[in-house]
Protein backbone atom coordinates (compact mmCIF):
# COMPACT_ATOMS: atom_id res chain seq x y z
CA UNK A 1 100.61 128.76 85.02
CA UNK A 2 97.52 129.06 83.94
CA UNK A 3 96.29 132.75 82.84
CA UNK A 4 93.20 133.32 85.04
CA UNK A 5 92.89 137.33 83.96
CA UNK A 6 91.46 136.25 80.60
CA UNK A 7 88.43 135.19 81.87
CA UNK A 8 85.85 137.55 82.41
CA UNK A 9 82.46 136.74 82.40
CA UNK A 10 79.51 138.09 80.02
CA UNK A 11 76.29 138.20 81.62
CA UNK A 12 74.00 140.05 83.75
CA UNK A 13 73.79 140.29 87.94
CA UNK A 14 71.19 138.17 87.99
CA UNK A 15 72.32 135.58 85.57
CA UNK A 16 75.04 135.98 88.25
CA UNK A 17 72.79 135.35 91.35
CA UNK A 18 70.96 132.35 89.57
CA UNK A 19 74.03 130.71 88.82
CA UNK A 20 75.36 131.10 92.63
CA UNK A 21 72.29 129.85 93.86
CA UNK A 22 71.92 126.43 91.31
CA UNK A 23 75.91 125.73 92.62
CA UNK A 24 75.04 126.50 96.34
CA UNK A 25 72.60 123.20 95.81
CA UNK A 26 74.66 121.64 93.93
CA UNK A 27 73.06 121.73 90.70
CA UNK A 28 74.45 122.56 86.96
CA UNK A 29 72.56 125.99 86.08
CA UNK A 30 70.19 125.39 83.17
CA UNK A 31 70.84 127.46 80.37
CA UNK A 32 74.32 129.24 82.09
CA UNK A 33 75.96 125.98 81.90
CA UNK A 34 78.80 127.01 78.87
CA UNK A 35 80.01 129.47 81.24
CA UNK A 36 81.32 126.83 84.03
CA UNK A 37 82.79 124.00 82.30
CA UNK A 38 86.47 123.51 82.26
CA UNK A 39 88.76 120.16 81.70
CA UNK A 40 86.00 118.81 79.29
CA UNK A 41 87.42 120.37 75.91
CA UNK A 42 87.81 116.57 74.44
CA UNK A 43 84.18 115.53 75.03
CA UNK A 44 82.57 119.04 73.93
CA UNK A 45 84.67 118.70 70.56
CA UNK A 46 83.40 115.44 70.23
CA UNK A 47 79.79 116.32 70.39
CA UNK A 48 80.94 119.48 67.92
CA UNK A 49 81.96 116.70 65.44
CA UNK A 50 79.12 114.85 66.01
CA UNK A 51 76.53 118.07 65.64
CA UNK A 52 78.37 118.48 61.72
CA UNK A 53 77.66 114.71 61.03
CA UNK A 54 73.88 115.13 61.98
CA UNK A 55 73.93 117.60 59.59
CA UNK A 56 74.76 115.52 56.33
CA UNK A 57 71.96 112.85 57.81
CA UNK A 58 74.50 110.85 60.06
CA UNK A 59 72.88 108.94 63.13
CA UNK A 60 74.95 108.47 66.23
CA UNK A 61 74.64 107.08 70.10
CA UNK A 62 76.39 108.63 73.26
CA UNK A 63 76.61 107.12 76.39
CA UNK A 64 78.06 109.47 79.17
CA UNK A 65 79.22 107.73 82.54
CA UNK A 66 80.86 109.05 85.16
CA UNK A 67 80.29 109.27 88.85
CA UNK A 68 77.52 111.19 90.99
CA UNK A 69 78.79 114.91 91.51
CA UNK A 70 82.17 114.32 89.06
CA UNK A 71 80.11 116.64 86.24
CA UNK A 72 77.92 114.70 83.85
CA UNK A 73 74.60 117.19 84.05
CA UNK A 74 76.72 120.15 83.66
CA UNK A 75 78.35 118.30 80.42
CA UNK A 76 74.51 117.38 79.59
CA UNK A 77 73.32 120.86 79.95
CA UNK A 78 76.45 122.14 77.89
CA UNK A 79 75.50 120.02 75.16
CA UNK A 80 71.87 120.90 75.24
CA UNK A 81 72.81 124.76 74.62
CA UNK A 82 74.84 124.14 72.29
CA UNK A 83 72.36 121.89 70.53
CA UNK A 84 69.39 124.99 70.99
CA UNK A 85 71.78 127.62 69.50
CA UNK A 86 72.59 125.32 66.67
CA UNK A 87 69.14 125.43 65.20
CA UNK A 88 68.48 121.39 66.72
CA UNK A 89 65.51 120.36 68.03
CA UNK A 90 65.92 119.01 71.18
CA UNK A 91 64.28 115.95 73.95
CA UNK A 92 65.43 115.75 77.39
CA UNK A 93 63.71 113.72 80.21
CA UNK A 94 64.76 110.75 82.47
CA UNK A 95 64.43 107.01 82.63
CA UNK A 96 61.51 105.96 84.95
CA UNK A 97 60.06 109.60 85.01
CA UNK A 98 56.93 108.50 82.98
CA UNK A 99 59.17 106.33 80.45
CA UNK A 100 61.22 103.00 80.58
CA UNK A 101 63.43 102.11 78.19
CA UNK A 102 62.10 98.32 78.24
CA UNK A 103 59.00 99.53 76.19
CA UNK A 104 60.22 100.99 72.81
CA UNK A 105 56.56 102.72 72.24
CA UNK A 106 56.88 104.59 75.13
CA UNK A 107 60.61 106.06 73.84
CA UNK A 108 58.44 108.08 70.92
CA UNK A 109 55.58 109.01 73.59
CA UNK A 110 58.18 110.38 76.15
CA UNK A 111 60.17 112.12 72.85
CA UNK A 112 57.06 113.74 71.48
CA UNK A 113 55.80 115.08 74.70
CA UNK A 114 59.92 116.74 76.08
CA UNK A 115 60.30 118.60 73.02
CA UNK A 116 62.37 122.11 72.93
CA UNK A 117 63.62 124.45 70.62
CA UNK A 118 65.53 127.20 70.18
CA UNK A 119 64.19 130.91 71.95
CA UNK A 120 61.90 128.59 74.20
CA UNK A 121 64.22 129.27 77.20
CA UNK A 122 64.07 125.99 78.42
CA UNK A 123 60.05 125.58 78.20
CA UNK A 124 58.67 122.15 76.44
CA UNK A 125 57.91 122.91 73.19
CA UNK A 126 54.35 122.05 71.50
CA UNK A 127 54.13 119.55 68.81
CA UNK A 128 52.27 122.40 67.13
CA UNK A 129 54.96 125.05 67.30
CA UNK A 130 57.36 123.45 65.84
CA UNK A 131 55.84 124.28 62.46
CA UNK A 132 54.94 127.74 63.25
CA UNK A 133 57.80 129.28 61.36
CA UNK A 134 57.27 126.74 58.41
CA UNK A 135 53.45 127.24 58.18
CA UNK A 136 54.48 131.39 58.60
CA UNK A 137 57.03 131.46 55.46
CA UNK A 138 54.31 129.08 53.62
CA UNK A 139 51.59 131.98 54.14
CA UNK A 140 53.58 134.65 53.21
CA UNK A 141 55.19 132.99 49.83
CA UNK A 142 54.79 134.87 46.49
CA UNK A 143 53.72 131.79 44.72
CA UNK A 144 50.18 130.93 45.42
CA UNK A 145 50.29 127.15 44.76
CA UNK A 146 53.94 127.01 46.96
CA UNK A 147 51.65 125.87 49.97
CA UNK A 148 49.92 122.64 48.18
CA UNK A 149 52.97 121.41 46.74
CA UNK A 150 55.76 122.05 49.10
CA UNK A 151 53.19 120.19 51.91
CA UNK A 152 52.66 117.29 49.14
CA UNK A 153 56.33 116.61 49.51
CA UNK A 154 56.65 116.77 52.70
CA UNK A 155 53.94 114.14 52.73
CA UNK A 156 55.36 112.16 49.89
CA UNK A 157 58.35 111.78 51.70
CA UNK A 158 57.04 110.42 54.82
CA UNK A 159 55.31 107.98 53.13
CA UNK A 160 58.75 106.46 52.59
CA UNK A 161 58.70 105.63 56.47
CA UNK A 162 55.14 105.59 57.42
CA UNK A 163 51.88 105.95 55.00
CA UNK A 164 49.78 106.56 58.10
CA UNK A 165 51.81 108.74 59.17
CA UNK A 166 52.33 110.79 56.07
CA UNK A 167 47.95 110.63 55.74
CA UNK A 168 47.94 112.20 59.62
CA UNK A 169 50.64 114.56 58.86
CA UNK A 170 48.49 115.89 56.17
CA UNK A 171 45.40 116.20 57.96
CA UNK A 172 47.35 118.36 61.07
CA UNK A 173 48.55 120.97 58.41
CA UNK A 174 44.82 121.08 56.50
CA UNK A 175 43.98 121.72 60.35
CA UNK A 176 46.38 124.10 60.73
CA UNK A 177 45.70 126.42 57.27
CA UNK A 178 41.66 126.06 57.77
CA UNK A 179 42.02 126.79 62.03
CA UNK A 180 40.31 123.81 62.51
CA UNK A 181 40.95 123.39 66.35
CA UNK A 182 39.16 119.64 66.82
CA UNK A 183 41.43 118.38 63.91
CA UNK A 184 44.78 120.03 64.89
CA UNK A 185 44.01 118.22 68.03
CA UNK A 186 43.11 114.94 67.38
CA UNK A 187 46.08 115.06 64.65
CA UNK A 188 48.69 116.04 66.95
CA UNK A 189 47.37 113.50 69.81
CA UNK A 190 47.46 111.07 67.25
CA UNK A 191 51.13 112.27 65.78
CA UNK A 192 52.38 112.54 69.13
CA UNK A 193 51.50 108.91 69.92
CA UNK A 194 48.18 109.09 72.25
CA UNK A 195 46.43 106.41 71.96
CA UNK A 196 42.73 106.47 73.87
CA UNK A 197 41.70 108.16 71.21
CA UNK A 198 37.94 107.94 70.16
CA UNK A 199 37.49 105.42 66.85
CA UNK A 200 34.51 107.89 65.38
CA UNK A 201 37.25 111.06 65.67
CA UNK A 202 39.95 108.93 64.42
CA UNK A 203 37.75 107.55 61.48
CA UNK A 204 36.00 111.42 61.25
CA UNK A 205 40.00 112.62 60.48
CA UNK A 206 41.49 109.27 58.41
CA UNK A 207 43.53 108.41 60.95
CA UNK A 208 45.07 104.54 61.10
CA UNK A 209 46.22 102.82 64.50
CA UNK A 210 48.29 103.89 66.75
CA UNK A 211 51.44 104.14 68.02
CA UNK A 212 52.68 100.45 69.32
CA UNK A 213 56.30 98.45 69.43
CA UNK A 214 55.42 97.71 65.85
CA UNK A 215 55.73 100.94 63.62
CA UNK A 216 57.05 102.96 66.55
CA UNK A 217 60.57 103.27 64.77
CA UNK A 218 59.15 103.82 61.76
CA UNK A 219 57.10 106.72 63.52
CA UNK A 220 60.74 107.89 65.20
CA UNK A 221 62.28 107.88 61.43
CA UNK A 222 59.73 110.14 59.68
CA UNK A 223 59.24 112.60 62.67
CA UNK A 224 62.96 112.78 62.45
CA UNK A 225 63.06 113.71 58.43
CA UNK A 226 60.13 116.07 59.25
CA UNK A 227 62.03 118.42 60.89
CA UNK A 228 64.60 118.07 58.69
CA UNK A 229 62.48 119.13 55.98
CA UNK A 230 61.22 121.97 57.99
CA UNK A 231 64.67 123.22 58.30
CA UNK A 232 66.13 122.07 61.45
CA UNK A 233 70.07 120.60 61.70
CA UNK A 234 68.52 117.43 63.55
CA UNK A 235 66.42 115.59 66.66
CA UNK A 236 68.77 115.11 69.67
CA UNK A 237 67.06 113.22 72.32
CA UNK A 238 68.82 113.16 75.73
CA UNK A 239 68.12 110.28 78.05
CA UNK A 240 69.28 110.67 82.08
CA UNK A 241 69.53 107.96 84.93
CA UNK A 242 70.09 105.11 82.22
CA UNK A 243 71.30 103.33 85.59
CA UNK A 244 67.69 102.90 86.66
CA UNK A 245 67.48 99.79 84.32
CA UNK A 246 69.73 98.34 86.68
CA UNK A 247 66.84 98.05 89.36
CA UNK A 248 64.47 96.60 87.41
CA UNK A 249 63.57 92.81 87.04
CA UNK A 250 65.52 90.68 84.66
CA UNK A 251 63.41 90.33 82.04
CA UNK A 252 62.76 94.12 82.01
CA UNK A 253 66.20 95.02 81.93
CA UNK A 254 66.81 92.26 78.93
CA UNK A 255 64.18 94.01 76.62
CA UNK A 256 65.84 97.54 78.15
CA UNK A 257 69.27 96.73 76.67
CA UNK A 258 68.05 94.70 73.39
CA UNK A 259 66.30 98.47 72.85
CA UNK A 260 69.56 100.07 73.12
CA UNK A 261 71.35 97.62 71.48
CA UNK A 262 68.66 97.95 68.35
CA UNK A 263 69.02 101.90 68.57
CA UNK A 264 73.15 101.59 68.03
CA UNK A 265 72.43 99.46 65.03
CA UNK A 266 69.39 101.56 63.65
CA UNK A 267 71.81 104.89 63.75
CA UNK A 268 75.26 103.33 62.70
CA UNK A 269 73.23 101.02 59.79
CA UNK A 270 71.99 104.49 58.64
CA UNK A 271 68.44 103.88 58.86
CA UNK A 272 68.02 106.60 60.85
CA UNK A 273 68.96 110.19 59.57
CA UNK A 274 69.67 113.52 61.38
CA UNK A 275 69.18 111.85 64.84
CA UNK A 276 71.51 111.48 67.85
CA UNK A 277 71.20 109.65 71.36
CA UNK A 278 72.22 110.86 74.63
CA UNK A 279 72.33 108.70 77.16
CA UNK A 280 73.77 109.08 80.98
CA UNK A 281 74.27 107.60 84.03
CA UNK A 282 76.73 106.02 86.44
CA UNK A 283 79.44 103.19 85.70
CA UNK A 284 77.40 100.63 87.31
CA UNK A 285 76.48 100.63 84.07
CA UNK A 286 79.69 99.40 82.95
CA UNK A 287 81.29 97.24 85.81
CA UNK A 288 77.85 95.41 87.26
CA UNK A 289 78.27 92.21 85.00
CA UNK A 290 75.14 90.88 86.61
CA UNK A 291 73.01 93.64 85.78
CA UNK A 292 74.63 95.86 83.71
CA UNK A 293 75.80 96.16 79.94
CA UNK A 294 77.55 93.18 80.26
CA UNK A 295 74.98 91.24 80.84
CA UNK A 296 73.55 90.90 77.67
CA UNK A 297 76.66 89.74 75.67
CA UNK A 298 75.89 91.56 72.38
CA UNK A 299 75.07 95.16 73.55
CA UNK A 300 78.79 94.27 75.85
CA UNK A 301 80.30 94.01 72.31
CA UNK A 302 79.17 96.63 70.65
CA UNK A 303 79.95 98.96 73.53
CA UNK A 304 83.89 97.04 73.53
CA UNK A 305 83.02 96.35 77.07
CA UNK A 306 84.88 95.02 79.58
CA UNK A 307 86.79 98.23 79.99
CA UNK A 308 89.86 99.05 78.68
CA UNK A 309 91.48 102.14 76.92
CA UNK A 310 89.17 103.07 74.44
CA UNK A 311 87.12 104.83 77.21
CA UNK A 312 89.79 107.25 76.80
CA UNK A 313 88.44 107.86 73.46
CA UNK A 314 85.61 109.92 73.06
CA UNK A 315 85.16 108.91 69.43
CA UNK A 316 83.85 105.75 71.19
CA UNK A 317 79.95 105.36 71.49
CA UNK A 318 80.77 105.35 75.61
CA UNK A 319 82.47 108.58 77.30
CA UNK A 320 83.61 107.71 80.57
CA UNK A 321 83.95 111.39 83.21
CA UNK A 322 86.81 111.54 85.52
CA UNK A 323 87.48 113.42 88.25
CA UNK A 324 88.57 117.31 86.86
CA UNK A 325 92.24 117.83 86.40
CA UNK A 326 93.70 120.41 89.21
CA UNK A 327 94.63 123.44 86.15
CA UNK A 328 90.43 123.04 85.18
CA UNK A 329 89.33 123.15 88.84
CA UNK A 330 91.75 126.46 89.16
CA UNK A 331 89.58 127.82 86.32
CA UNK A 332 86.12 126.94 87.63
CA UNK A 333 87.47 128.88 90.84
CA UNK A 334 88.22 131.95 89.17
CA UNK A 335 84.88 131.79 87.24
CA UNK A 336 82.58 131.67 90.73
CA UNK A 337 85.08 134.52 92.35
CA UNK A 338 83.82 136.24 89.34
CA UNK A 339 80.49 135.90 89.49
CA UNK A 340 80.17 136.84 93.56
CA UNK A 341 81.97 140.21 91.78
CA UNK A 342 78.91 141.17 89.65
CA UNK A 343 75.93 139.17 91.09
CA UNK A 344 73.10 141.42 92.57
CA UNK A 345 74.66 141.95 96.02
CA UNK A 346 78.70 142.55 94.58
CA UNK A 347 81.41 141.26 96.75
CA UNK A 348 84.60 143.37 96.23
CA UNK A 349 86.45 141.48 98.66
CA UNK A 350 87.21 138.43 97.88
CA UNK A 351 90.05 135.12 98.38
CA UNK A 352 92.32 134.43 95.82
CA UNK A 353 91.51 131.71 93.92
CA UNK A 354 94.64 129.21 95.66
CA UNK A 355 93.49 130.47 98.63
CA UNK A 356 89.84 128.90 97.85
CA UNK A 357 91.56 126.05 96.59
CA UNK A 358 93.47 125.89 99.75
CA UNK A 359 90.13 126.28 102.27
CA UNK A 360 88.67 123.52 100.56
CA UNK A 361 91.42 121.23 100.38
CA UNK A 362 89.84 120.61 96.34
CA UNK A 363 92.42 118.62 94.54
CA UNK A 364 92.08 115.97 97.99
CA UNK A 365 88.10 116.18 97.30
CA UNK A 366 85.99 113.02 95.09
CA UNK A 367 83.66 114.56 93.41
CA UNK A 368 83.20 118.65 91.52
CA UNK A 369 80.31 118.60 92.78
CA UNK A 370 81.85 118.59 96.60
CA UNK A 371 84.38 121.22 95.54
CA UNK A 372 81.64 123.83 94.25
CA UNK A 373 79.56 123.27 97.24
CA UNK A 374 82.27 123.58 99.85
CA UNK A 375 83.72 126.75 97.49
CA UNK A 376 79.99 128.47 97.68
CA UNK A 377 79.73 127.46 101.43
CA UNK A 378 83.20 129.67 102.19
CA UNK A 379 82.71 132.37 100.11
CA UNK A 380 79.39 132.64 101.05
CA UNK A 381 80.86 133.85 104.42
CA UNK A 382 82.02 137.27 102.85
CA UNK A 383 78.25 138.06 102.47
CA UNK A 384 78.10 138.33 106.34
């Protein structure tokens, strides 16, 4: 039997309201998400394990499947918080929203420019304020030479990955410390992988190139130690709709997958430090053998595809979602009685949570995602 009367929720009527009215449209609430998840203990623990492996410089790739509606946002946006609140600096966007995965340059581009960090509430983050801290403790330190030398190492060691890199690094922070506006600018647009940048500005500031398919892992592997060195736990980038690849033309999805393929071995080689992959999207993924993983025989093997029981395993680079069990989806219903309780317009009230259960027939229903809706759709009737 499983104790419902422990769990009382900790936030505000509002938070309350918000949350009601992301699950009335059938959408995981951003931000609120760790206080509706139930039946997932295995994979958050996982992604716990894998959060204290970033932190000693491991590199690791996720790929979450599971079924529209069975959950895989609201595990997403779990992860995500508990990513912000760990002091991780965080990318989120989609596949096809301005980036496709069949173009590694554009993976940095689309990184650099869905940045966010902790106490940003779920706003991008600049390229610029990421350092504001760093560049705030640098000001403020008792040794006047502290500023020179700790940004010399910084630089030195970025030179390990990039030189050109390291050499527009350097410029930003001289930007930076002298308020230069024009340089900060043309640094970061440069840092952040722009490339219709004017030569005369780029010569004016000593910058190199550009971002292309060439260096653009070596640009991923120093931005990555950057904000290690400025104190962060790690870079988690999270990738959605991954089944979009699926639609694309053949030779498109070949480079897509030879990308992925190439960013499993760069993490579990170890060339790359501090960083983890999220990926998600549906098990076409897994079972089209036309035009999914198993099409390209060597990303099939590393992923120990065709399926079998190590799915089961979320130590395995692939975590497969399942329907919830019927004890989890007892818990989510006591959790959104709860918050009808103490939202902005209180419902004293209320069903039982069997009898919700009951009313929408939930342990007979596909998908979570049907059961919330269908559970906000009947209890919304004690509003009337």
């Amino acid at each position: 039997m499983v104790a419902l009367e422990v769990l009382i929720l900790n936030i505000q009527a509002t938070e309350a309201s918000k949350m009601i009215n992301a699950l009335r449209n059938g959408v995981a609430p951003i931000g609120l998400t760790d206080h509706l998840i139930f039946g997932r203990e295995k994979e958050l623990n996982e992604f716990k394990r894998c959060f204290s492996a970033l932190k000693e410089g491991e590199s690791i790739v996720k790929i979450i499947t599971g079924e529209y509606g069975v959950g895989k946002s609201h595990l997403v946006n779990a992860v995500k918080n508990l990513a912000l609140k760990d002091d991780y600096l965080i990318a989120s966007f989609q596949v096809n929203d301005g980036f496709r995965l069949n173009k590694i340059d554009d993976l940095y581009y689309a990184i650099m420019h869905n940045l966010y960090m902790k106490g940003t509430q779920f706003e991008k983050t600049s390229f610029s304020e990421i350092f504001d801290l760093w560049i705030e403790n640098l000001q403020t330190a008792p040794f006047p030479d502290r500023k020179r030398v700790e940004i010399n190492l910084v630089c030195q060691e970025l030179s390990k990955y990039n030189t050109n890199f390291a050499r527009a690094f350097l410029m930003f922070m001289r930007g930076r410390i002298q308020r230069n506006q024009e340089m900060q600018n043309i640094t970061t647009a440069w840092l952040t992988g722009e490339k219709n940048i004017p030569y005369e500005l780029k010569h004016k500031y000593d910058l190199v190139g550009y971002v292309d398919k060439t260096n653009t892992l070596d640009f991923l592997k120093a931005f990555s130690k950057l904000i290690n060195l400025l104190g962060y736990k790690g870079l988690i980038i999270f990738i959605d709709e991954l089944d979009q690849v699926i639609s694309e033309r053949s030779d498109l999805r070949t480079l897509a997958y030879n990308n992925l393929k190439h960013l499993i071995d760069l993490t579990t080689s170890g060339e790359m430090t501090h960083s983890m992959f999220v990926f998600s999207g549906t098990p076409n993924l897994l079972t089209d053998s036309e035009k999914g993983f198993m099409s390209l025989e060597s990303l099939a093997q590393r992923l120990n595809l065709p399926l079998d029981h190590t799915l089961e395993d979320p130590r395995q680079t692939l975590i497969h979602l399942e329907k919830l069990p019927e004890s989890a989806l007892l818990l989510l219903t006591h959790k959104i009685l709860e918050l009808y309780k103490i939202q902005e317009e209180p419902i004293k009230e209320l069903p039982t949570p069997h009898q919700v259960i009951e009313q929408t027939d939930a342990f007979n229903l596909k998908t979570t995602r049907h059961f919330v809706t269908k559970s906000i759709q009947y209890l919304d009737t004690f509003l009337k």
